[in-house]
PDB file of N, CA and C in Angstrom:
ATOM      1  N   UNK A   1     -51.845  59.798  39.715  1.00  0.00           N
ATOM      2  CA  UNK A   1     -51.975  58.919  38.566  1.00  0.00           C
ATOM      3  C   UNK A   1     -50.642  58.270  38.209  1.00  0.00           C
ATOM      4  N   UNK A   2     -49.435  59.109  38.707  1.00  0.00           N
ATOM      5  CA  UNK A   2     -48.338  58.633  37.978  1.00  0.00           C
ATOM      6  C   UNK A   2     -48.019  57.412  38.820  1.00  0.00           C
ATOM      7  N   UNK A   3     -48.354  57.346  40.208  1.00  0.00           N
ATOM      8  CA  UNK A   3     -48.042  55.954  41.253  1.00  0.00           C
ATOM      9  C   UNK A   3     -48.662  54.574  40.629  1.00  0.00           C
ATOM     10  N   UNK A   4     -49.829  54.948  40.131  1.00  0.00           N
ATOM     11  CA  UNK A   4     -50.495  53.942  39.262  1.00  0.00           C
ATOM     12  C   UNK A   4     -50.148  53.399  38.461  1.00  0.00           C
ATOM     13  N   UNK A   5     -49.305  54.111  37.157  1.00  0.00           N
ATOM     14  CA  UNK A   5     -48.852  53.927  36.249  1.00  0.00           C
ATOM     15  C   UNK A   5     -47.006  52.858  36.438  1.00  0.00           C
ATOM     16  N   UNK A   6     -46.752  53.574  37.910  1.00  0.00           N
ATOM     17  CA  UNK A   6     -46.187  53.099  37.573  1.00  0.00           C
ATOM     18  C   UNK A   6     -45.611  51.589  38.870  1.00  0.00           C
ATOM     19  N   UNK A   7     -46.607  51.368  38.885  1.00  0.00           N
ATOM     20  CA  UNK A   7     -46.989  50.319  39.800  1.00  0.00           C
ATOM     21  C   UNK A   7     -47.784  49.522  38.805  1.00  0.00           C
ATOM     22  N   UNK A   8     -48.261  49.890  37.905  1.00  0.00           N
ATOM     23  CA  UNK A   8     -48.254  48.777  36.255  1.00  0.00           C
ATOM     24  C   UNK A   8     -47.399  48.776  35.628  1.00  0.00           C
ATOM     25  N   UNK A   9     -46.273  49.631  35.579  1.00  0.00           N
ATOM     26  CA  UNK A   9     -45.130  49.525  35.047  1.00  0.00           C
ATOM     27  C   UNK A   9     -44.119  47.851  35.425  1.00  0.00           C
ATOM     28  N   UNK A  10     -44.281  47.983  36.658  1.00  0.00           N
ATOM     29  CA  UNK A  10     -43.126  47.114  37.718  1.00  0.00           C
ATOM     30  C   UNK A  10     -43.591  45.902  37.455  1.00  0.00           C
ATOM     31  N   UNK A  11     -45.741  45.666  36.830  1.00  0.00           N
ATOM     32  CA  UNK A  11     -45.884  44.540  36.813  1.00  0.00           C
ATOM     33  C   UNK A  11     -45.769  44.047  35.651  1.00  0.00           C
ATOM     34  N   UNK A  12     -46.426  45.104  34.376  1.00  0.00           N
ATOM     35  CA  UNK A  12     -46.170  44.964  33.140  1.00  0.00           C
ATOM     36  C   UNK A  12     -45.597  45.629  32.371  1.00  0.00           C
ATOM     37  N   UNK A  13     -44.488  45.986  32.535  1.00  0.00           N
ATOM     38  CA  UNK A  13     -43.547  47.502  31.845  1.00  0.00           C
ATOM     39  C   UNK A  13     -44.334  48.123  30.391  1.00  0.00           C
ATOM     40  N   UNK A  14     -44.674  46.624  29.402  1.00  0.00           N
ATOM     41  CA  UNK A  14     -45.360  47.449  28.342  1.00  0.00           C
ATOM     42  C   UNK A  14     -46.531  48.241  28.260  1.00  0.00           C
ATOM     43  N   UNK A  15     -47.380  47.926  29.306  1.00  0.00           N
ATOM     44  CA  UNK A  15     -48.692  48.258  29.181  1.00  0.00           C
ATOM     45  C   UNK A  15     -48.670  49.709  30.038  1.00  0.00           C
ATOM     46  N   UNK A  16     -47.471  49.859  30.855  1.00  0.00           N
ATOM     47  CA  UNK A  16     -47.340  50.938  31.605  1.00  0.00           C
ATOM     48  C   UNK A  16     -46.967  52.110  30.579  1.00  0.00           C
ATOM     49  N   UNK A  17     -46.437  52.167  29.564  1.00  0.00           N
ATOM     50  CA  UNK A  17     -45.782  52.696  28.784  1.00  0.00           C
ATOM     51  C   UNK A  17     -46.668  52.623  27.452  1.00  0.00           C
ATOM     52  N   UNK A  18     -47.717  51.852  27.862  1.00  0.00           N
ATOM     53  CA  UNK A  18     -48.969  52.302  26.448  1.00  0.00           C
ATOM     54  C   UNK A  18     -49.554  53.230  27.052  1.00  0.00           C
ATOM     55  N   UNK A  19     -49.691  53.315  28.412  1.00  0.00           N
ATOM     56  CA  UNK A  19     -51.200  54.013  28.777  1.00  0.00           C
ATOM     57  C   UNK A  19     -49.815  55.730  29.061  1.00  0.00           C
ATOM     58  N   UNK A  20     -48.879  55.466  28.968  1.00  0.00           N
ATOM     59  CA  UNK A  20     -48.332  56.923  28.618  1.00  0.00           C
ATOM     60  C   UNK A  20     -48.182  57.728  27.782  1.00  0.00           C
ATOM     61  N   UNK A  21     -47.344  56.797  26.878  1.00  0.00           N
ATOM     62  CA  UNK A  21     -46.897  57.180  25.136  1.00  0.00           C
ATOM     63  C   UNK A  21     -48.233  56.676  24.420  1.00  0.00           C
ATOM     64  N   UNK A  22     -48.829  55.708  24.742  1.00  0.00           N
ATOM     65  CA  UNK A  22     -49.524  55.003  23.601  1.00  0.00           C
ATOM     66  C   UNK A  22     -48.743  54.089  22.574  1.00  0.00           C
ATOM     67  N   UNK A  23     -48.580  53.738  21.256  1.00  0.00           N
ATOM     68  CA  UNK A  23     -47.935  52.764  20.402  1.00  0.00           C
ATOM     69  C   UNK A  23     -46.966  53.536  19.582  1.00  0.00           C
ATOM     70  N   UNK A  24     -46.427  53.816  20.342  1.00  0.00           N
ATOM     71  CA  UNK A  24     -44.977  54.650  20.007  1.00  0.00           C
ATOM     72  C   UNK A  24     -43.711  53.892  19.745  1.00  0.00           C
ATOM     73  N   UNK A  25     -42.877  54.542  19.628  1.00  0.00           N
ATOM     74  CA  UNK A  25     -41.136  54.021  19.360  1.00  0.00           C
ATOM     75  C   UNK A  25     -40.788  53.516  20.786  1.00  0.00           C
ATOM     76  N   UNK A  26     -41.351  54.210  22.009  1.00  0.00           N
ATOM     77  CA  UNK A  26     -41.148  53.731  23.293  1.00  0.00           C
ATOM     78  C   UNK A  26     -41.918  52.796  23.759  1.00  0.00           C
ATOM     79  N   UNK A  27     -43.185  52.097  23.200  1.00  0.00           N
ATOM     80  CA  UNK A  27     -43.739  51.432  23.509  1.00  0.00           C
ATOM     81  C   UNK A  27     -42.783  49.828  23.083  1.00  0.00           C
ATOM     82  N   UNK A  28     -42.569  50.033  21.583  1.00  0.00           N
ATOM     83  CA  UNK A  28     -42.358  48.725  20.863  1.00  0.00           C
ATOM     84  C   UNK A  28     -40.708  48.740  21.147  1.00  0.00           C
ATOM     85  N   UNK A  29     -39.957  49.538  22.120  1.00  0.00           N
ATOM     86  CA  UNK A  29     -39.089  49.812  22.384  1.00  0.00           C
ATOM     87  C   UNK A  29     -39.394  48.757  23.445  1.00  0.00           C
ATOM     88  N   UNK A  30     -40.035  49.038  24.469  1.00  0.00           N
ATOM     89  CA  UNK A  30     -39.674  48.425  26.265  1.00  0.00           C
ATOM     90  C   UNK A  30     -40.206  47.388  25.976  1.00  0.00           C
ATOM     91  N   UNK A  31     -41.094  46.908  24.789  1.00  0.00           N
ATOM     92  CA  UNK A  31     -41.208  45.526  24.422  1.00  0.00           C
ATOM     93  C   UNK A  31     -39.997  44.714  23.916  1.00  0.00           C
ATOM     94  N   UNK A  32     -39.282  45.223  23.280  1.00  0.00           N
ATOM     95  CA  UNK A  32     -37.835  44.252  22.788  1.00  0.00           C
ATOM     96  C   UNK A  32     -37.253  44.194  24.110  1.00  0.00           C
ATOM     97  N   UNK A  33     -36.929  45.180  25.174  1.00  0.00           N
ATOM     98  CA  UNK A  33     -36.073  45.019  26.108  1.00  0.00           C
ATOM     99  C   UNK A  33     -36.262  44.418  27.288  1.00  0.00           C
ATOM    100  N   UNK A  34     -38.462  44.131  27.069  1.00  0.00           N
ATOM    101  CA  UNK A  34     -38.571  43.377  28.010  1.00  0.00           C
ATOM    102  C   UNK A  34     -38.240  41.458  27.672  1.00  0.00           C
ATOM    103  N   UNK A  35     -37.949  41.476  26.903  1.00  0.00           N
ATOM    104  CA  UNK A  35     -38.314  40.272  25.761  1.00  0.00           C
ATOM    105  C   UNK A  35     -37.012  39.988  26.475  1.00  0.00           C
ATOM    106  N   UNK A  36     -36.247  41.211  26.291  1.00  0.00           N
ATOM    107  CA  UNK A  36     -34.298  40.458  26.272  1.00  0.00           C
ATOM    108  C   UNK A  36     -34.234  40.471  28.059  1.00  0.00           C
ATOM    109  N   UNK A  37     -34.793  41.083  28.883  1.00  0.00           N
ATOM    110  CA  UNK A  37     -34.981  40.727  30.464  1.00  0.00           C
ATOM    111  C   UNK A  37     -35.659  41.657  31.154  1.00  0.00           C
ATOM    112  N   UNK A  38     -36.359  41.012  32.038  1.00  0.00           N
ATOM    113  CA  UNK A  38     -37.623  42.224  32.673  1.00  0.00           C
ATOM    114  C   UNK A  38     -37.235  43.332  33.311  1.00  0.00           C
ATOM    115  N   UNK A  39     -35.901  43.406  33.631  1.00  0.00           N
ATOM    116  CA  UNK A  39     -35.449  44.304  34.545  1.00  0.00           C
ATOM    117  C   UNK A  39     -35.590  45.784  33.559  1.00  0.00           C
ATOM    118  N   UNK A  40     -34.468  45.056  32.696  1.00  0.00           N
ATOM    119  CA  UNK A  40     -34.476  46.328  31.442  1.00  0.00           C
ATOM    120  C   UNK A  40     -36.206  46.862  31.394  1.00  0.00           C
ATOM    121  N   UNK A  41     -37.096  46.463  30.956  1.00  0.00           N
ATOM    122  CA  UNK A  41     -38.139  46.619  30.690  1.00  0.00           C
ATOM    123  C   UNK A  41     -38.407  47.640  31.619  1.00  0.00           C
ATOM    124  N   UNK A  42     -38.505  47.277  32.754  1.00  0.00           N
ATOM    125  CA  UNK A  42     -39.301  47.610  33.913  1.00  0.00           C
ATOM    126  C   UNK A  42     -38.405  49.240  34.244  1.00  0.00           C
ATOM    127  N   UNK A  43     -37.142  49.415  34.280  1.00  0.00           N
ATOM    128  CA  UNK A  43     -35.883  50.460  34.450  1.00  0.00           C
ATOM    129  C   UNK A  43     -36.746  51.333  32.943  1.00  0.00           C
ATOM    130  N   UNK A  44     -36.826  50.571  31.677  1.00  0.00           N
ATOM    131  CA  UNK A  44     -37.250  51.612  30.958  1.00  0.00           C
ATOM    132  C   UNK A  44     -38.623  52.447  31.215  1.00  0.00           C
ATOM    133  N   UNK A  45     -39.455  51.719  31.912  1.00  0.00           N
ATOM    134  CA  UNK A  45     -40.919  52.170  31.764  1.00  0.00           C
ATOM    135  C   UNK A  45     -40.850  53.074  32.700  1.00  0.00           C
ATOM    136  N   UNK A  46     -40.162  53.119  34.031  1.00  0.00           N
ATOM    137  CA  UNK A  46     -40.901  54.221  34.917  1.00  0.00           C
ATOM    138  C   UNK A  46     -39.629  55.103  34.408  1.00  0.00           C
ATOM    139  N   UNK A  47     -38.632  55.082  33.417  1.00  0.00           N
ATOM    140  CA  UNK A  47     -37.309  55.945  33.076  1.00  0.00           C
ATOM    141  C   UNK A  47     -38.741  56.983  32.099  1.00  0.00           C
ATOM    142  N   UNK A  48     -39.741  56.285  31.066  1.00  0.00           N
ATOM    143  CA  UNK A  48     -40.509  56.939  30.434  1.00  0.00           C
ATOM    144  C   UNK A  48     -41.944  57.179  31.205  1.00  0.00           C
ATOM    145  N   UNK A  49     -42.153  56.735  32.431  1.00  0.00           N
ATOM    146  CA  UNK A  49     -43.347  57.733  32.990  1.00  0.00           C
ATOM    147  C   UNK A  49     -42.803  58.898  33.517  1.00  0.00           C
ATOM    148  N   UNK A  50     -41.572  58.869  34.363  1.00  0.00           N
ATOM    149  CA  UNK A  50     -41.578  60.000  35.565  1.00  0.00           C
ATOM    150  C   UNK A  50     -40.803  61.308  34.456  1.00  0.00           C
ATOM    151  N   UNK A  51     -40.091  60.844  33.175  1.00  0.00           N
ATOM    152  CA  UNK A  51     -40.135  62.093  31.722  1.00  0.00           C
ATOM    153  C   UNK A  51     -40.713  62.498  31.790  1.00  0.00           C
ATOM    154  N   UNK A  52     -41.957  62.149  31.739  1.00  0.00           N
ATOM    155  CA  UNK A  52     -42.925  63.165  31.323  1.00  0.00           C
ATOM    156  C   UNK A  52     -43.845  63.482  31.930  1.00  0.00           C
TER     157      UNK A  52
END
């Protein structure tokens, strides 16, 4: 499951990081950082799938 996740991560960092956390501080988090560049985004989301 986690390859999944995070192979939606790489395409949509936020949505990868809803279906983990849900609408958390980390969610509305990898949304500002995807906003400021996708890389960040994308470095945060699988940094918060393979946590946990």
């Amino acid at each position: 499951m986690d390859v999944i996740r995070i192979l939606i991560a790489i395409l949509l960092p936020p949505l990868g990081v809803f279906l983990q956390v849900g609408l958390g501080l980390h969610f509305w988090l990898n949304i500002l950082l995807t906003l400021c560049g996708y890389v960040p985004g994308i470095i945060h989301a699988i940094w918060v799938i393979l946590r946990k």
